[in-house]
PDB file of N, CA and C in Angstrom:
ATOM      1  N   UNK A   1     -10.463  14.310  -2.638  1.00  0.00           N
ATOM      2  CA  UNK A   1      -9.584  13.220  -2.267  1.00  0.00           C
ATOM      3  C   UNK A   1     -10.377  11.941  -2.043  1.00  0.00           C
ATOM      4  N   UNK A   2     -11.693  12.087  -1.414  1.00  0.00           N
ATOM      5  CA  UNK A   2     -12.544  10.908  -1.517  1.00  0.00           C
ATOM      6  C   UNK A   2     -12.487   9.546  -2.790  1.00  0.00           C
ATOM      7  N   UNK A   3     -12.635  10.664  -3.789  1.00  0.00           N
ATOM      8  CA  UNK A   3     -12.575   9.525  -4.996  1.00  0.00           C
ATOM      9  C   UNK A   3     -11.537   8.626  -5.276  1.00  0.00           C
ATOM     10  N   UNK A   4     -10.093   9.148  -4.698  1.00  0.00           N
ATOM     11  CA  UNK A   4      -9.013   8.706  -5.255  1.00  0.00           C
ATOM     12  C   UNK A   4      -8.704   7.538  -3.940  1.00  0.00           C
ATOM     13  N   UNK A   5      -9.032   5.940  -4.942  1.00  0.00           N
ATOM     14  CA  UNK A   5      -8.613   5.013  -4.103  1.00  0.00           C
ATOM     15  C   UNK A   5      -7.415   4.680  -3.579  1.00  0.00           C
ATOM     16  N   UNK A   6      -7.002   4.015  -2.843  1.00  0.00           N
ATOM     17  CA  UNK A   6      -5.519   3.358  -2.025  1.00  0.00           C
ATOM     18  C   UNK A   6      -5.690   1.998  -1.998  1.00  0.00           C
ATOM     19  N   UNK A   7      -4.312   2.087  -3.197  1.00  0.00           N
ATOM     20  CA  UNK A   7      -4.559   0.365  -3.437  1.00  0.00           C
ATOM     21  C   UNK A   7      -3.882  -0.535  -2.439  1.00  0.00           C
ATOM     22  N   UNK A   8      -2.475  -0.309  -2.313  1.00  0.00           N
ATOM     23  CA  UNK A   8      -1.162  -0.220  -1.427  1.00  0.00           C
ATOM     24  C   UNK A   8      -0.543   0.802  -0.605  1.00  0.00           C
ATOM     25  N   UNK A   9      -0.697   0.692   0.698  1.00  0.00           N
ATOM     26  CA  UNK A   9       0.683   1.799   1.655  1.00  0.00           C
ATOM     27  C   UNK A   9       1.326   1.156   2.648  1.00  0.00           C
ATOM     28  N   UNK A  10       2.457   1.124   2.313  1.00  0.00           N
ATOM     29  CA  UNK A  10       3.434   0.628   3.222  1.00  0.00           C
ATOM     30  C   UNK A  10       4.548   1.686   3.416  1.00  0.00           C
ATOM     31  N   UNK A  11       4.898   1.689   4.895  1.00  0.00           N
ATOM     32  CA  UNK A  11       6.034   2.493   5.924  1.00  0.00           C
ATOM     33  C   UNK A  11       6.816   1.811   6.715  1.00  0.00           C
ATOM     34  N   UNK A  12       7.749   2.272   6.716  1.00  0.00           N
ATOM     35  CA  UNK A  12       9.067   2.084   7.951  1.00  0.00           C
ATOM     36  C   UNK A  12       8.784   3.153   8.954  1.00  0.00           C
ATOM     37  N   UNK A  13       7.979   3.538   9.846  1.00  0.00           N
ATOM     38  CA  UNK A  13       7.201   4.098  11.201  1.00  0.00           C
ATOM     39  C   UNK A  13       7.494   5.332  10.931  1.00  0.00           C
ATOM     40  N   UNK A  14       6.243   5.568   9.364  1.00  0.00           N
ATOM     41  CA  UNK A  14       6.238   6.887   9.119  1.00  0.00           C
ATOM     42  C   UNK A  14       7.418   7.538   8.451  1.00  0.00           C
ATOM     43  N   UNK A  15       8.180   7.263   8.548  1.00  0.00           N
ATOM     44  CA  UNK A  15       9.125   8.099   7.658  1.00  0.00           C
ATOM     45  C   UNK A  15       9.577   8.132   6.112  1.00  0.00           C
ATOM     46  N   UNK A  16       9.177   6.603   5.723  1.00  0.00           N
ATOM     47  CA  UNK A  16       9.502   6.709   4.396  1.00  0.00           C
ATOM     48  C   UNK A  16       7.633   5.940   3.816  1.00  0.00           C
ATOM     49  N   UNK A  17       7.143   5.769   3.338  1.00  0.00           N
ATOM     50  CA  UNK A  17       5.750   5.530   2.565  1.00  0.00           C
ATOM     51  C   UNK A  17       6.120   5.125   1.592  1.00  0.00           C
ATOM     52  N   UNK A  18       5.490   4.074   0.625  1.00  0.00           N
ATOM     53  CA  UNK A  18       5.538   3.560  -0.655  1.00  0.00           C
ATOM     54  C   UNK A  18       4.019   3.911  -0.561  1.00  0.00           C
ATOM     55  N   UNK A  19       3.259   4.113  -1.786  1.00  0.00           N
ATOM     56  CA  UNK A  19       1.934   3.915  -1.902  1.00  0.00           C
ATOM     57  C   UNK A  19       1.760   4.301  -3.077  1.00  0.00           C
ATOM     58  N   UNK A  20       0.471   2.917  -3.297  1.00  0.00           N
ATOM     59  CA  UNK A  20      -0.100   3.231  -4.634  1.00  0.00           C
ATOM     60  C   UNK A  20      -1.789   3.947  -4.996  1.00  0.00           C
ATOM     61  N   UNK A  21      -1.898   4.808  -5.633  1.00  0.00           N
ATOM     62  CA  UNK A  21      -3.159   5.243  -5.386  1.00  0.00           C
ATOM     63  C   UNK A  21      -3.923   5.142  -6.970  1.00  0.00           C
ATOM     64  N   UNK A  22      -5.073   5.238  -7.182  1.00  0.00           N
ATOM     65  CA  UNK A  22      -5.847   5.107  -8.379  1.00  0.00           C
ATOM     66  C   UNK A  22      -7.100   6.139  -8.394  1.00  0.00           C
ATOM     67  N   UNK A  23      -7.224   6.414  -9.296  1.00  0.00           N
ATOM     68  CA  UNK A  23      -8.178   7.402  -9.940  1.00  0.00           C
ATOM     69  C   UNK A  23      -8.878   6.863 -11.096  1.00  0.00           C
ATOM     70  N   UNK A  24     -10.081   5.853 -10.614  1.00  0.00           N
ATOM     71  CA  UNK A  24     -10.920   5.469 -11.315  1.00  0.00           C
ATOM     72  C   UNK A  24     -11.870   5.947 -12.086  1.00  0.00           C
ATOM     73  N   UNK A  25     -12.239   7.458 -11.723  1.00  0.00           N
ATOM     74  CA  UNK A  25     -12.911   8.033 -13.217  1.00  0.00           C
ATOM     75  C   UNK A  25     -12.327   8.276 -13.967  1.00  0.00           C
ATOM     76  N   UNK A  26     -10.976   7.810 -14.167  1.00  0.00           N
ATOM     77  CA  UNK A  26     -10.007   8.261 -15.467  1.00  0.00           C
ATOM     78  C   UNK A  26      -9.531   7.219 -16.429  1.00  0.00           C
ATOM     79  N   UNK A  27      -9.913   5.918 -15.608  1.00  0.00           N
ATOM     80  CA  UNK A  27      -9.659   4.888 -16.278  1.00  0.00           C
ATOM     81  C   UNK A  27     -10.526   4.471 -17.408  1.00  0.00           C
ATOM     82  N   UNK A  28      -9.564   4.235 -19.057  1.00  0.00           N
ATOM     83  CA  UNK A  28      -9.760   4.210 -20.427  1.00  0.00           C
ATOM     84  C   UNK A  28      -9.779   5.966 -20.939  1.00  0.00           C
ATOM     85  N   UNK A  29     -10.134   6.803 -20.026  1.00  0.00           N
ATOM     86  CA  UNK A  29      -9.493   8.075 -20.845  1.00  0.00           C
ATOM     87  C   UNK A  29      -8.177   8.547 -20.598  1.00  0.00           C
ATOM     88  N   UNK A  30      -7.442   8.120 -19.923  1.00  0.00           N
ATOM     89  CA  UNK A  30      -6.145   8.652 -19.901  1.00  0.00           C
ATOM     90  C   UNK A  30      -5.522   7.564 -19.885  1.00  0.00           C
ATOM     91  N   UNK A  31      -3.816   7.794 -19.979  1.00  0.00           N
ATOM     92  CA  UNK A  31      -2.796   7.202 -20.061  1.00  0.00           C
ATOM     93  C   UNK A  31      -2.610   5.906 -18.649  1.00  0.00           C
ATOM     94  N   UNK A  32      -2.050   4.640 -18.517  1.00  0.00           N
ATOM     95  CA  UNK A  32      -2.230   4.074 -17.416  1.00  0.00           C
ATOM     96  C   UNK A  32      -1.611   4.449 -15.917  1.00  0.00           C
ATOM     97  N   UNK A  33      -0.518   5.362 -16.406  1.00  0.00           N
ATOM     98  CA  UNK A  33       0.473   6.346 -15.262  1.00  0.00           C
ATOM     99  C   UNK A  33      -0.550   7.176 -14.834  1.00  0.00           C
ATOM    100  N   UNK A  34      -1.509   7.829 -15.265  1.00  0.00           N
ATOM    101  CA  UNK A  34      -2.361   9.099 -14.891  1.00  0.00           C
ATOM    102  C   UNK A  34      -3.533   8.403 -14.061  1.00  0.00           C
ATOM    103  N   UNK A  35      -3.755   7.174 -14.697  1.00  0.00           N
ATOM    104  CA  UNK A  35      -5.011   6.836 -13.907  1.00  0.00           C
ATOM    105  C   UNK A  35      -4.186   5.720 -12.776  1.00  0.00           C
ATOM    106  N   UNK A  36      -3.234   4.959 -12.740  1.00  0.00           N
ATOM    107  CA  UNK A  36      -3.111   4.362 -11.294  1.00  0.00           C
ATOM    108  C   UNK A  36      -0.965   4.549 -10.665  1.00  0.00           C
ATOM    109  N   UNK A  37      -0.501   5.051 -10.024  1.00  0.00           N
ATOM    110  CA  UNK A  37       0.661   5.404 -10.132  1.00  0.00           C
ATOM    111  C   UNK A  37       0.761   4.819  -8.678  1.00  0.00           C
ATOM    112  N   UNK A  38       2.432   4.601  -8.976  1.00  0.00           N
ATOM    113  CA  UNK A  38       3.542   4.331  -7.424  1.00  0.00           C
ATOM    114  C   UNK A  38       3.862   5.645  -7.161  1.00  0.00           C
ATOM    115  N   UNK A  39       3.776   5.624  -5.362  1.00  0.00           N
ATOM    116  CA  UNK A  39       4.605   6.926  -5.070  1.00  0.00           C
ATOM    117  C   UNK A  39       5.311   6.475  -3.845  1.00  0.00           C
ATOM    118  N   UNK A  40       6.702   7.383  -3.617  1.00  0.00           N
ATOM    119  CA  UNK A  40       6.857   7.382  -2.149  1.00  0.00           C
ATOM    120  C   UNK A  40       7.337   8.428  -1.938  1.00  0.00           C
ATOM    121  N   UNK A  41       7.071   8.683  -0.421  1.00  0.00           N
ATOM    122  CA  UNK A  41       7.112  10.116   0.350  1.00  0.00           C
ATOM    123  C   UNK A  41       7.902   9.671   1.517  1.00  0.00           C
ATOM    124  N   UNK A  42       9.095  10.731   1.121  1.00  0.00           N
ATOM    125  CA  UNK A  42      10.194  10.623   2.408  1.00  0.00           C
ATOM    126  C   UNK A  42      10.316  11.863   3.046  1.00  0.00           C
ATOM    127  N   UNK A  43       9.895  12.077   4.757  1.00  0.00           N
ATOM    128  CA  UNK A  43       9.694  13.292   5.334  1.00  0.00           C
ATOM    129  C   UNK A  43       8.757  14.184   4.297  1.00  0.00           C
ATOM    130  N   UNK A  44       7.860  13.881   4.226  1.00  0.00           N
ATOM    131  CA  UNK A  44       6.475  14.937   3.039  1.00  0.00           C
ATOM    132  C   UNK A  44       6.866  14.915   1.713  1.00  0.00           C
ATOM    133  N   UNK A  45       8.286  14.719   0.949  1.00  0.00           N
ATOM    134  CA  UNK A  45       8.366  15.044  -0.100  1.00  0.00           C
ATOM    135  C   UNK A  45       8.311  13.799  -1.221  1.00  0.00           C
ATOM    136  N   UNK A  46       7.265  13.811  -1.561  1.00  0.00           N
ATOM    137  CA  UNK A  46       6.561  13.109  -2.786  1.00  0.00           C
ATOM    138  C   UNK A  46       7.990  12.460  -4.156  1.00  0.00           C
ATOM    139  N   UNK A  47       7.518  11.587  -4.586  1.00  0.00           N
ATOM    140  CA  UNK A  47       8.012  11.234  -5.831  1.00  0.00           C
ATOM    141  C   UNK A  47       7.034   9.957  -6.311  1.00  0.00           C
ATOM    142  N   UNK A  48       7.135  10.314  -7.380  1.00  0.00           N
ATOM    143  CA  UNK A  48       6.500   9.245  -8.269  1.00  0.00           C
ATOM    144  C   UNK A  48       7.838   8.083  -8.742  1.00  0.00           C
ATOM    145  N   UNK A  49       7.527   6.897  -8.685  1.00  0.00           N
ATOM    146  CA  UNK A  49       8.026   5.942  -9.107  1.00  0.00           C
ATOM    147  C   UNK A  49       8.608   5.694 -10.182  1.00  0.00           C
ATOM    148  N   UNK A  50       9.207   5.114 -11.228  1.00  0.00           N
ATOM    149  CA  UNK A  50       8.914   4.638 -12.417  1.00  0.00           C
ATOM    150  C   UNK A  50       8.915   3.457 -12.767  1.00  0.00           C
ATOM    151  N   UNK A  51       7.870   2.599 -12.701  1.00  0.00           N
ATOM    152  CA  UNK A  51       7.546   1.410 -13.147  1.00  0.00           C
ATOM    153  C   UNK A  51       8.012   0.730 -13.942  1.00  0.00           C
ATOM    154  N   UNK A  52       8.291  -0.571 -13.896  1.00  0.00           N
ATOM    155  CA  UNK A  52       9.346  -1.409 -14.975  1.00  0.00           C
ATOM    156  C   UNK A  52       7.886  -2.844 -14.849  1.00  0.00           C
ATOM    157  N   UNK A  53       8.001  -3.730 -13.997  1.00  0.00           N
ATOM    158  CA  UNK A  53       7.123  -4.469 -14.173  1.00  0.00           C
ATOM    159  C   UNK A  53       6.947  -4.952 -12.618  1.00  0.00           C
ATOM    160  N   UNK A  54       5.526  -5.951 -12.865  1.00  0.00           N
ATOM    161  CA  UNK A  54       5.200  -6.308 -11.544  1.00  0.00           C
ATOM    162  C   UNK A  54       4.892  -7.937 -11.928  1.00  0.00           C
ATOM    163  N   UNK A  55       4.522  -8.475 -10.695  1.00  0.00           N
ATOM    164  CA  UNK A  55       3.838  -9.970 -10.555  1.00  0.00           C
ATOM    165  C   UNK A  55       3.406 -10.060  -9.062  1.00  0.00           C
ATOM    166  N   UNK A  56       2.979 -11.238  -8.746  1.00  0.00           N
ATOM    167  CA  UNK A  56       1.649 -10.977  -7.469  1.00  0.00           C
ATOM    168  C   UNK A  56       2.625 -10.362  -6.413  1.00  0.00           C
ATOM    169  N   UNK A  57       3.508 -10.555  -6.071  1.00  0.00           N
ATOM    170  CA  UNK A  57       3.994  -9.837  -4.931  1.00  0.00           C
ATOM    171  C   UNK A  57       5.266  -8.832  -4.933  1.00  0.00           C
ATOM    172  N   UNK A  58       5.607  -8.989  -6.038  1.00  0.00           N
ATOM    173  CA  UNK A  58       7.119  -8.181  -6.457  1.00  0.00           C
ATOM    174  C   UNK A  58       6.524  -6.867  -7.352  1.00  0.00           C
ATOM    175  N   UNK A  59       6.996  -5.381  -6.787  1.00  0.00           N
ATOM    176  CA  UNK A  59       6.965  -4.496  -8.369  1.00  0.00           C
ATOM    177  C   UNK A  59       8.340  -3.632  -8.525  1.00  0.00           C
ATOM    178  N   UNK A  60       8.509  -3.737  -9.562  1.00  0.00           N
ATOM    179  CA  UNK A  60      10.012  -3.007  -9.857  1.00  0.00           C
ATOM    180  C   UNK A  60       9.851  -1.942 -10.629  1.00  0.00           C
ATOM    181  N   UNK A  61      10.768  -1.081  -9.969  1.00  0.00           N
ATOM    182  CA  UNK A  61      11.077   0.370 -10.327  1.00  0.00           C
ATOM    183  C   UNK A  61      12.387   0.293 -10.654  1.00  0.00           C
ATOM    184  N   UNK A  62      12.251   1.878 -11.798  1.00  0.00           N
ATOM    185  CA  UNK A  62      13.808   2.183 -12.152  1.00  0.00           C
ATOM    186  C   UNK A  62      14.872   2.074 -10.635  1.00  0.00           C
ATOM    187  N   UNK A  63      14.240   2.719  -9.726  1.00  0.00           N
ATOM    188  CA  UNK A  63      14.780   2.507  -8.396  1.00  0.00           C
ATOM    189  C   UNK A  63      14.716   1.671  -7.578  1.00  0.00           C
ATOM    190  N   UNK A  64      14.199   0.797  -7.252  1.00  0.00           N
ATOM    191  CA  UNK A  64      14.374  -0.281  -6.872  1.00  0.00           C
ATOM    192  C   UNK A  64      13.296  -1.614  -6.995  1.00  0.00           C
ATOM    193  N   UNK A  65      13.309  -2.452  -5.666  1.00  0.00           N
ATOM    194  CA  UNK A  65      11.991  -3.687  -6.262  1.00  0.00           C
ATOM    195  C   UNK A  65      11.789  -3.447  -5.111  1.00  0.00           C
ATOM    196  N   UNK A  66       9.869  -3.371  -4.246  1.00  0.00           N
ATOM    197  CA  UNK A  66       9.401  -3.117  -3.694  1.00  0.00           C
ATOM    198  C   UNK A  66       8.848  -4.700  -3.923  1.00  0.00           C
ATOM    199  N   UNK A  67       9.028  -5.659  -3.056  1.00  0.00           N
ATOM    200  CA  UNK A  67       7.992  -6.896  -1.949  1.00  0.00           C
ATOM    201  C   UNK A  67       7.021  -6.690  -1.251  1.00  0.00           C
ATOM    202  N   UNK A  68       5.677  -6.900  -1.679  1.00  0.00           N
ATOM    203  CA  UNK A  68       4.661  -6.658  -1.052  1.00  0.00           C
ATOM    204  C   UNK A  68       4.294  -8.000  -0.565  1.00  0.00           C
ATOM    205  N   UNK A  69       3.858  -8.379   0.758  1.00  0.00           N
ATOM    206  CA  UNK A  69       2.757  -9.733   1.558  1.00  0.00           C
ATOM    207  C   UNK A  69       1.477  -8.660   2.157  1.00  0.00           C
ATOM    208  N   UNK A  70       1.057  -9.725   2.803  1.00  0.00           N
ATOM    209  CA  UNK A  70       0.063  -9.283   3.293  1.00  0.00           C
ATOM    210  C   UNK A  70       0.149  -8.324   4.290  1.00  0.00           C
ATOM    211  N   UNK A  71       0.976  -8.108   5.417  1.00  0.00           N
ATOM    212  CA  UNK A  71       1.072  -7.353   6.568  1.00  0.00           C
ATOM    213  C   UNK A  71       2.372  -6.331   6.232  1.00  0.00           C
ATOM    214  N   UNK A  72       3.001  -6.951   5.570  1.00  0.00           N
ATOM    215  CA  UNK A  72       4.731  -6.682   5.484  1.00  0.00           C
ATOM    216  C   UNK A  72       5.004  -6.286   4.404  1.00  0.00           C
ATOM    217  N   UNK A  73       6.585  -5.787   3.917  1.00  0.00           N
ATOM    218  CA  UNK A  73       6.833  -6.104   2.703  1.00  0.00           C
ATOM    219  C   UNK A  73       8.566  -5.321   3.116  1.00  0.00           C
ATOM    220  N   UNK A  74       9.381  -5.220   1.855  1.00  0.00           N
ATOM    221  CA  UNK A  74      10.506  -4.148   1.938  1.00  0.00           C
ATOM    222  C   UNK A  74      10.938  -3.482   0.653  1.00  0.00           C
ATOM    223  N   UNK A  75      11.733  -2.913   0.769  1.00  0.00           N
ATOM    224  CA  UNK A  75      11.934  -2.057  -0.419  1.00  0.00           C
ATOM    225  C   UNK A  75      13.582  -2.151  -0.474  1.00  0.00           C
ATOM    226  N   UNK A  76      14.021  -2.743  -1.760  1.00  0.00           N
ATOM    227  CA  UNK A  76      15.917  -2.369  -1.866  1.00  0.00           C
ATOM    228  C   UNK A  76      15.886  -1.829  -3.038  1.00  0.00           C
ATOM    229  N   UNK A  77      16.685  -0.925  -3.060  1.00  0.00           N
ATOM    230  CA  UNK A  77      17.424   0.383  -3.666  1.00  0.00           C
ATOM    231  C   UNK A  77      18.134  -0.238  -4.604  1.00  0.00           C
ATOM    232  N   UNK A  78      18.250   0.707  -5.379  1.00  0.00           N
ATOM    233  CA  UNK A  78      19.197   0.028  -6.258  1.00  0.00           C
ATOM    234  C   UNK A  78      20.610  -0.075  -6.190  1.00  0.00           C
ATOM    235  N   UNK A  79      20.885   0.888  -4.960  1.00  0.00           N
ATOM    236  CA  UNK A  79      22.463   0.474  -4.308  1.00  0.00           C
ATOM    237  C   UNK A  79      22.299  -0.401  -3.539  1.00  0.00           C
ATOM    238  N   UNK A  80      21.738  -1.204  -3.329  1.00  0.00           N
ATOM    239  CA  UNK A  80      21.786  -2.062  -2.242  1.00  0.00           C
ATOM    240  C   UNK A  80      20.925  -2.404  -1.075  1.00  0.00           C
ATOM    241  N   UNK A  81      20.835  -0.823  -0.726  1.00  0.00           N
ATOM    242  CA  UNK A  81      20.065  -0.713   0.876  1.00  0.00           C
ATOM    243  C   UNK A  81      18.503  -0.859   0.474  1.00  0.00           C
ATOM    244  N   UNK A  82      18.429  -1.676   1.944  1.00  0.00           N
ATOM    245  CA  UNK A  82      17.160  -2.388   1.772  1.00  0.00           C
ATOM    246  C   UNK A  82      16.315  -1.762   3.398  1.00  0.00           C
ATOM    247  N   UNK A  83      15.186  -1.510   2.981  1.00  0.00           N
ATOM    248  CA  UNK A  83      14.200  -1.440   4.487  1.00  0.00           C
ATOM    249  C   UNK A  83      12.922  -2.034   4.278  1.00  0.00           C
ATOM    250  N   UNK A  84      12.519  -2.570   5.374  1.00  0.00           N
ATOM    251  CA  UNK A  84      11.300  -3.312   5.817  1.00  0.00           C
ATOM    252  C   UNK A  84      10.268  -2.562   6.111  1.00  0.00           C
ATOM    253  N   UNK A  85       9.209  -3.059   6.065  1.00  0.00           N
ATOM    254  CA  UNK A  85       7.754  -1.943   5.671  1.00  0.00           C
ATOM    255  C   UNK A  85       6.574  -2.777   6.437  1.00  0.00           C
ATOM    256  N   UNK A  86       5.546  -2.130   6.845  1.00  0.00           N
ATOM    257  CA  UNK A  86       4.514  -2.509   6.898  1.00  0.00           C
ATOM    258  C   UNK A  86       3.781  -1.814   6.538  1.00  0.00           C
ATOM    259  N   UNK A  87       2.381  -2.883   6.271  1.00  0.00           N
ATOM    260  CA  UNK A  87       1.628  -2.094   5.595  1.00  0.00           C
ATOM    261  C   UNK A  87       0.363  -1.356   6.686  1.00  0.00           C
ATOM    262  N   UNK A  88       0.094  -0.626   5.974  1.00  0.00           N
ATOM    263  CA  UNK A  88      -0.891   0.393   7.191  1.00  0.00           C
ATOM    264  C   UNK A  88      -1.725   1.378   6.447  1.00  0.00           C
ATOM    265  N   UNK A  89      -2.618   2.586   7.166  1.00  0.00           N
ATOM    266  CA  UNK A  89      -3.537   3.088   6.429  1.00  0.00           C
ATOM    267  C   UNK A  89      -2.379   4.580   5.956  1.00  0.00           C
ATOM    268  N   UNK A  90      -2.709   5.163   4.997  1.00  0.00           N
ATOM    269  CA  UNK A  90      -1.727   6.348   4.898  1.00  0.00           C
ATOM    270  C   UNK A  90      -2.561   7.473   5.800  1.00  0.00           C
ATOM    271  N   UNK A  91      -1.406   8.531   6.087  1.00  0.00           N
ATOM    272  CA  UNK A  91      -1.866   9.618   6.586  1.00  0.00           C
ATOM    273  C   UNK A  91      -2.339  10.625   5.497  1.00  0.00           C
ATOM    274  N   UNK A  92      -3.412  11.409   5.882  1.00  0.00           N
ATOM    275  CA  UNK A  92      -4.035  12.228   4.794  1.00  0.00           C
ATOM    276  C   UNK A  92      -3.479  13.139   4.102  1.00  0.00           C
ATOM    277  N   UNK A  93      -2.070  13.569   4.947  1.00  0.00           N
ATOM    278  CA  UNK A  93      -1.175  14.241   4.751  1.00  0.00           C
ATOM    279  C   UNK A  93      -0.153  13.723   3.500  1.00  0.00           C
ATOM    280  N   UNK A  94       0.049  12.249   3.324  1.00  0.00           N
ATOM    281  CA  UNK A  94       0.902  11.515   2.556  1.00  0.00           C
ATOM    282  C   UNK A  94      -0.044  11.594   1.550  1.00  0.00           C
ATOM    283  N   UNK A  95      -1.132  11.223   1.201  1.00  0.00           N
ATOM    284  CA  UNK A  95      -1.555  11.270   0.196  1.00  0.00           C
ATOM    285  C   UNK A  95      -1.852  12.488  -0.578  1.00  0.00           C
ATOM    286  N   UNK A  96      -1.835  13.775   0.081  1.00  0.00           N
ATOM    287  CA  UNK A  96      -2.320  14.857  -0.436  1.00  0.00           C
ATOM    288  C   UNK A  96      -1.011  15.168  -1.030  1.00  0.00           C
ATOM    289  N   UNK A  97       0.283  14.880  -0.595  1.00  0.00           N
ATOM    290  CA  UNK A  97       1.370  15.263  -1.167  1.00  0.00           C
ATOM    291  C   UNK A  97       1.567  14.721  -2.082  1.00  0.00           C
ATOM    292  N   UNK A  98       0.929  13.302  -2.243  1.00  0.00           N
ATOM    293  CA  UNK A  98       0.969  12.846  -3.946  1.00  0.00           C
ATOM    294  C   UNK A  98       0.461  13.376  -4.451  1.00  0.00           C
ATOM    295  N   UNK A  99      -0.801  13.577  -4.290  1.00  0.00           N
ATOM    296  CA  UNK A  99      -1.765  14.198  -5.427  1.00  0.00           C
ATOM    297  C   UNK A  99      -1.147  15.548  -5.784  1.00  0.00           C
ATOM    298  N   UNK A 100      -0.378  16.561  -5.057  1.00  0.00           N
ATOM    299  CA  UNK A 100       0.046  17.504  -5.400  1.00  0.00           C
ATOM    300  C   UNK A 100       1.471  17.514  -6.639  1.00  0.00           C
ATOM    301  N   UNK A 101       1.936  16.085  -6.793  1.00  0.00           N
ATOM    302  CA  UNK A 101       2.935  16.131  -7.989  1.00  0.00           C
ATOM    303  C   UNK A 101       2.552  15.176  -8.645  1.00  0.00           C
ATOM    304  N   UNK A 102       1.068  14.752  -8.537  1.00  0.00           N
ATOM    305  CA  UNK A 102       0.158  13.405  -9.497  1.00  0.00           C
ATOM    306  C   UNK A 102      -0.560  14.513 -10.600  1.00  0.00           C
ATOM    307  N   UNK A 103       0.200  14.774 -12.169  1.00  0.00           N
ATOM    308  CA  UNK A 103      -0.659  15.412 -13.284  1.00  0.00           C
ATOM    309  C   UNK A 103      -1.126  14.310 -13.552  1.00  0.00           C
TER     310      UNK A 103
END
């Protein structure tokens, strides 16, 4: 788990996580999903994102658009509902649950 950097993690006090993580010895041999991916983990259970596009502070998913600043950010759904985030270090626990549905 050492190797695998944390680019972005942001939470609503632990319960829901956005985070992005990267796997830099993979970068130029694999696909760009394999080497740097969105995830979020609600109560432990992992999902990967699916990416549509980004710019410096906005990234959009099939599911919604995630606002990133510096301390802050939020996340709205694509029904509507929206929650506020900060950003913080992930628990070792959140990340291991990505890596467990990150092929």
């Amino acid at each position: 788990m050492t190797d695998v950097k944390v680019l972005y993690s942001y939470t609503n006090n632990e319960d829901i996580w956005f985070i992005e993580l990267k796997r830099p010895w993979l970068k130029g041999i694999v696909s760009r999903d394999k080497y740097v991916s969105w995830f979020i983990v609600t109560k432990g259970d992992s999902s990967i994102l699916n990416f549509i596009s980004m710019n410096e502070s906005k990234r959009t998913f099939k599911e919604g658009v995630l606002n990133i600043f510096d301390e802050e950010g939020d996340f709205q759904y694509t029904n509507g509902q929206k929650i506020s985030l900060k950003s913080t270090e992930p628990l070792d626990n959140v990340i291991k649950s990505c890596l467990n549905i990150w092929k």
